[in-house]
Protein backbone atom coordinates (compact mmCIF):
# COMPACT_ATOMS: atom_id res chain seq x y z
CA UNK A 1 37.07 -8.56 -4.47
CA UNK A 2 34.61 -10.93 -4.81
CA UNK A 3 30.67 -9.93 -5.69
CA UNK A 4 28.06 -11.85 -3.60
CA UNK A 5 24.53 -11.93 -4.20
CA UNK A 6 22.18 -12.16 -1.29
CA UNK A 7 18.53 -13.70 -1.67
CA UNK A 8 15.62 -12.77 1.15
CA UNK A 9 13.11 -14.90 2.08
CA UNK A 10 10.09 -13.88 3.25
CA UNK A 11 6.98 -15.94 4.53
CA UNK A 12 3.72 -14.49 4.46
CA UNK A 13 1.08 -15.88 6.33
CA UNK A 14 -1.42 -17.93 4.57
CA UNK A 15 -4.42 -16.12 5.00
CA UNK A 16 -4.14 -12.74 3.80
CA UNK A 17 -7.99 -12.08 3.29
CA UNK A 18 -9.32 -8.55 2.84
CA UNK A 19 -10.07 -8.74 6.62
CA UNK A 20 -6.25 -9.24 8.05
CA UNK A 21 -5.24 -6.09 6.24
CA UNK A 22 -5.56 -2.16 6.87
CA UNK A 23 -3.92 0.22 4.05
CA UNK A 24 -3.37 3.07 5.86
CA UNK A 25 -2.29 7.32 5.03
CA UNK A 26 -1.20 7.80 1.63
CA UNK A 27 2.70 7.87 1.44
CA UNK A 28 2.70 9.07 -2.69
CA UNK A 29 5.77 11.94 -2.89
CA UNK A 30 3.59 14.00 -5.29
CA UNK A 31 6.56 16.92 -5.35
CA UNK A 32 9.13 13.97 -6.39
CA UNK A 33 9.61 15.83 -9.90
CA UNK A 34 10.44 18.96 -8.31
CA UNK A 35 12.91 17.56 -5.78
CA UNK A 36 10.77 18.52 -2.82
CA UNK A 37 8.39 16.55 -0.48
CA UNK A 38 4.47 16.98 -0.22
CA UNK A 39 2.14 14.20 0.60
CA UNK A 40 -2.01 14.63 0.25
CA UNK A 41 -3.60 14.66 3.55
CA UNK A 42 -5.43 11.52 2.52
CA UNK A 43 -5.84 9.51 5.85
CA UNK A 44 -7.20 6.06 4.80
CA UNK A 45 -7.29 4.04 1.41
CA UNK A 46 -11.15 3.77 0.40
CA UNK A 47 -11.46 1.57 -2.67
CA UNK A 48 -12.73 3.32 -5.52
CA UNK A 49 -15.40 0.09 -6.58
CA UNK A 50 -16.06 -3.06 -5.48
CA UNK A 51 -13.81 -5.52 -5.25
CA UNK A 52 -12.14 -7.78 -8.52
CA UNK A 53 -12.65 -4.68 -10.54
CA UNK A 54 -9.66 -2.60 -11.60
CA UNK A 55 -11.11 0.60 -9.51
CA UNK A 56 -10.90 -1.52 -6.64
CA UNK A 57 -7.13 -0.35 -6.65
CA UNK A 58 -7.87 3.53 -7.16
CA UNK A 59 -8.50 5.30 -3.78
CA UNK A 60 -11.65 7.19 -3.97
CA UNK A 61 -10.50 9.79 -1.71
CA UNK A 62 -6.77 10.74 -3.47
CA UNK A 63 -6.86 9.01 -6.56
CA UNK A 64 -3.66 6.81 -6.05
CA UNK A 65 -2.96 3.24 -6.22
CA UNK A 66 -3.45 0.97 -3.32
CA UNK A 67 0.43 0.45 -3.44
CA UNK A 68 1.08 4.11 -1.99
CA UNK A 69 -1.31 3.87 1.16
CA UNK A 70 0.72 2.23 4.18
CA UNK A 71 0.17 -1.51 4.39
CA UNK A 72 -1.08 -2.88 8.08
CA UNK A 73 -1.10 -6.19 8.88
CA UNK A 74 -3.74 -6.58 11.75
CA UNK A 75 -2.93 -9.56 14.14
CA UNK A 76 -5.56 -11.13 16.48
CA UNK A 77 -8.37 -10.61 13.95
CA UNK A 78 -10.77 -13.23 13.01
């Protein structure tokens, strides 16, 4: 049986300015190590500093990385 390999393509608008996107509820698993399932509560990601820093990332309100908040693409914004 033969293996194939199967590549995605994605394309991503041009413009992805702070403006286009919404990060959303935090999705972090923080009972992972324990096998179970508990998320925060935290609602919205609210960057920890301004932005280009490295606490831009950190969400002041749970402490996580930008990565774990839901990403939302918002269309018809200007």
């Amino acid at each position: 049986m033969k293996k194939r390999q199967v590549v995605v393509k994605r394309e991503y608008a041009a413009s992805s300015a702070v403006g286009n996107i919404r990060y959303g509820e935090c999705q972090k698993n923080h009972a992972a190590n324990t096998g179970g399932y508990a998320v925060d509560g935290c609602r919205e990601f609210m960057a920890s500093a301004g932005e280009g820093t490295s606490a831009a990332l950190t969400c002041a309100a749970c402490g996580c990385h930008r990565n774990f908040h839901k990403k939302e693409v918002l269309h018809g914004v200007n």
